[in-house]
C-alpha atoms as a PDB file:
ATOM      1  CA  UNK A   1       0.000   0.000   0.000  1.00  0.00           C
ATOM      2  CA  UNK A   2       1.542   3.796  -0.581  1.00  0.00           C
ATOM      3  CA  UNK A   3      -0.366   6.510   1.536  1.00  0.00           C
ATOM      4  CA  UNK A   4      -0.940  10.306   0.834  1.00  0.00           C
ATOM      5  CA  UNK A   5      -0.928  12.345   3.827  1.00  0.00           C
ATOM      6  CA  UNK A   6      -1.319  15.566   5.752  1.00  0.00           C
ATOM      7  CA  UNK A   7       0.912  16.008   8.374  1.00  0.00           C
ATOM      8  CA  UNK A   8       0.055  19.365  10.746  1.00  0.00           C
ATOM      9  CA  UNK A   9       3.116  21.334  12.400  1.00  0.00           C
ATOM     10  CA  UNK A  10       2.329  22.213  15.609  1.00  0.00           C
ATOM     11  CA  UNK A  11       5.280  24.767  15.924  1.00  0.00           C
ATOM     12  CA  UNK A  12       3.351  26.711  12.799  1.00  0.00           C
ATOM     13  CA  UNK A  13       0.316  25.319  12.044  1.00  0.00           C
ATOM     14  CA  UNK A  14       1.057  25.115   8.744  1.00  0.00           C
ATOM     15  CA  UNK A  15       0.341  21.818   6.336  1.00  0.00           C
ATOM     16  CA  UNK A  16       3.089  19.085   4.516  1.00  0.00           C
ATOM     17  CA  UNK A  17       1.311  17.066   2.562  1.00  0.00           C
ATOM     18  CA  UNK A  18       3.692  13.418   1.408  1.00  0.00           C
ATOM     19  CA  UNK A  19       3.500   9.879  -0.105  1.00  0.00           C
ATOM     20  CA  UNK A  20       5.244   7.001   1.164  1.00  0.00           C
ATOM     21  CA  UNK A  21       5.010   2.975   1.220  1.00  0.00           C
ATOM     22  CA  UNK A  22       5.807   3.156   5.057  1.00  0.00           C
ATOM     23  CA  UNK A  23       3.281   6.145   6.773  1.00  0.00           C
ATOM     24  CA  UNK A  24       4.784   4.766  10.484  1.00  0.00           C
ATOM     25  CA  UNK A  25       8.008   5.149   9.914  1.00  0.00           C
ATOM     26  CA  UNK A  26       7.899   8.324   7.443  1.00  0.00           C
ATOM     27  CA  UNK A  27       6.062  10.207  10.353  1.00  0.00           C
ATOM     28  CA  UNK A  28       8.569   9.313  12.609  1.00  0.00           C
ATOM     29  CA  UNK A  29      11.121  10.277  10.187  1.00  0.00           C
ATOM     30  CA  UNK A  30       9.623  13.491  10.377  1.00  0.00           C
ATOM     31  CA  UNK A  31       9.250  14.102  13.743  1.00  0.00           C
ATOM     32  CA  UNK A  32      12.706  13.220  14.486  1.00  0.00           C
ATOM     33  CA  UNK A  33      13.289  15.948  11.990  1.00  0.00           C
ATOM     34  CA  UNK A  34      15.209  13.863   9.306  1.00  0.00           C
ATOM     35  CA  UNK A  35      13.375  14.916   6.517  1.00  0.00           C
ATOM     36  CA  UNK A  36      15.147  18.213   5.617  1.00  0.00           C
ATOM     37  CA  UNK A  37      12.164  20.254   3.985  1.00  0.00           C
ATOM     38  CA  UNK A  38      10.412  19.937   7.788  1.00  0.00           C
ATOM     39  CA  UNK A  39      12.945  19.608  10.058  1.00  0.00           C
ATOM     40  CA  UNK A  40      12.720  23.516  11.235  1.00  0.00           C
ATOM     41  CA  UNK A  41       8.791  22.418  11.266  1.00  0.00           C
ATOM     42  CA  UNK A  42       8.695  19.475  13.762  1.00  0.00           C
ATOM     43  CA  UNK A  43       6.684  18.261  15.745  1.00  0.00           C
ATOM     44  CA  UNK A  44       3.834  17.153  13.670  1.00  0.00           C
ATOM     45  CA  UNK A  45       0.612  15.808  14.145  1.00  0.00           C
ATOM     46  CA  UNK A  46      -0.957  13.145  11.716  1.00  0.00           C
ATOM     47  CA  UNK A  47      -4.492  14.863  10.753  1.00  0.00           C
ATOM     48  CA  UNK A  48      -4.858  13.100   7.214  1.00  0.00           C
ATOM     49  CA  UNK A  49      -4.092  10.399   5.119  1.00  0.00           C
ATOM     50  CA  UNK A  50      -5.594   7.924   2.107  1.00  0.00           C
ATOM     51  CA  UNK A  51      -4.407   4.577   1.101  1.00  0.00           C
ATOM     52  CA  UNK A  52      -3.778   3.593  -2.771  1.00  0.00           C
ATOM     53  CA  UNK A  53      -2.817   0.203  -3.923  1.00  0.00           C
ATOM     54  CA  UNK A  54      -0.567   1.705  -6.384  1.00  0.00           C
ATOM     55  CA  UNK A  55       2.204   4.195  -6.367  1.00  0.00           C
ATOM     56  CA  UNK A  56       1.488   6.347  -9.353  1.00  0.00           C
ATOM     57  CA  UNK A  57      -1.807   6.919  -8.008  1.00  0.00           C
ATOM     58  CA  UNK A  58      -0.665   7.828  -4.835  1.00  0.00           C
ATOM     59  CA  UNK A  59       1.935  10.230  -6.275  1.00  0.00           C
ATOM     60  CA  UNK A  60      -0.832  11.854  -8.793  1.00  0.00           C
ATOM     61  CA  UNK A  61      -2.592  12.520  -5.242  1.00  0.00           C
ATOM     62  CA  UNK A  62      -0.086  14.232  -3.674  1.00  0.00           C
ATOM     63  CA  UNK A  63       1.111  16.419  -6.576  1.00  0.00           C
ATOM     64  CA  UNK A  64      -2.298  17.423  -7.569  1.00  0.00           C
ATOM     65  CA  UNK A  65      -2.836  18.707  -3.778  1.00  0.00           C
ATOM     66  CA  UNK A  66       0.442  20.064  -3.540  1.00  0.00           C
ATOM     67  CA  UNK A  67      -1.071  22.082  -6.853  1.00  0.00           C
ATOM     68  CA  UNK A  68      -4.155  23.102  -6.906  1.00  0.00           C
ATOM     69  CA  UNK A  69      -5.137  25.124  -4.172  1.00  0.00           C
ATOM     70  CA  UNK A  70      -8.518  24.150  -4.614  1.00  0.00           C
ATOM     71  CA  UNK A  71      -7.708  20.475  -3.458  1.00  0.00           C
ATOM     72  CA  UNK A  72      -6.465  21.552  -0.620  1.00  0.00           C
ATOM     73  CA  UNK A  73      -9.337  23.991   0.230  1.00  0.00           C
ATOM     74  CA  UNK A  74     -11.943  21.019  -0.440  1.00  0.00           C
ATOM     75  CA  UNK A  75      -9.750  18.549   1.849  1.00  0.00           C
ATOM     76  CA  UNK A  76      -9.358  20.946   4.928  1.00  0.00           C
ATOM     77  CA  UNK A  77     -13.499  21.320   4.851  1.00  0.00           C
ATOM     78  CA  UNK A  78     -13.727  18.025   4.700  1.00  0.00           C
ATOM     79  CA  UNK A  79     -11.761  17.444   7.840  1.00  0.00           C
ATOM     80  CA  UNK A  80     -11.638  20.720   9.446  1.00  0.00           C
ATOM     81  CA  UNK A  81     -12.833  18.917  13.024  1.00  0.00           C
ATOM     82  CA  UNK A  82      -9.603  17.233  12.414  1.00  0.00           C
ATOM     83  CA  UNK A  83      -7.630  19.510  11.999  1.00  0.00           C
ATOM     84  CA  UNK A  84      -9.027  21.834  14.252  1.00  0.00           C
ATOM     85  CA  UNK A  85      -8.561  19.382  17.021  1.00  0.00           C
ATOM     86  CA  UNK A  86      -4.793  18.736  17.148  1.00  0.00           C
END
């Protein structure tokens, strides 16, 4: 399985959205601040994510919310209790 996923900083409150084959261990990774474009970031909160059985369509996920705006407008209404609570 690959995952898309929303990660929340709580030192800005700012989003990262990622894809990886691993979501344990690549929020850890994060946390622990060895992922260099979130280190400063850390520590993050888990507020998101969506399973795909295959990697393009995970990665066509992430880039098109990375994107469009829009995508990411439409996802945070959808889980704004989410994200609202962490």
């Amino acid at each position: 399985m690959f995952f898309v996923y929303v990660l929340k900083s709580q030192k800005d409150n700012k989003f990262y959205v990622g894809y990886t084959h691993d979501l344990r261990k690549r929020f850890e990774e994060h946390n622990k601040g060895l992922v260099s474009s979130t280190r400063l970031r850390k520590p993050f909160v888990l507020v998101y994510y969506e399973a795909y059985a295959n990697q393009e369509d995970a990665k066509e996920r992430e880039e098109m919310l990375k994107r469009f705006s829009e995508s990411m407008v439409h996802l945070r209404k959808r889980i704004r209790k989410s994200i609202l609570s962490k």
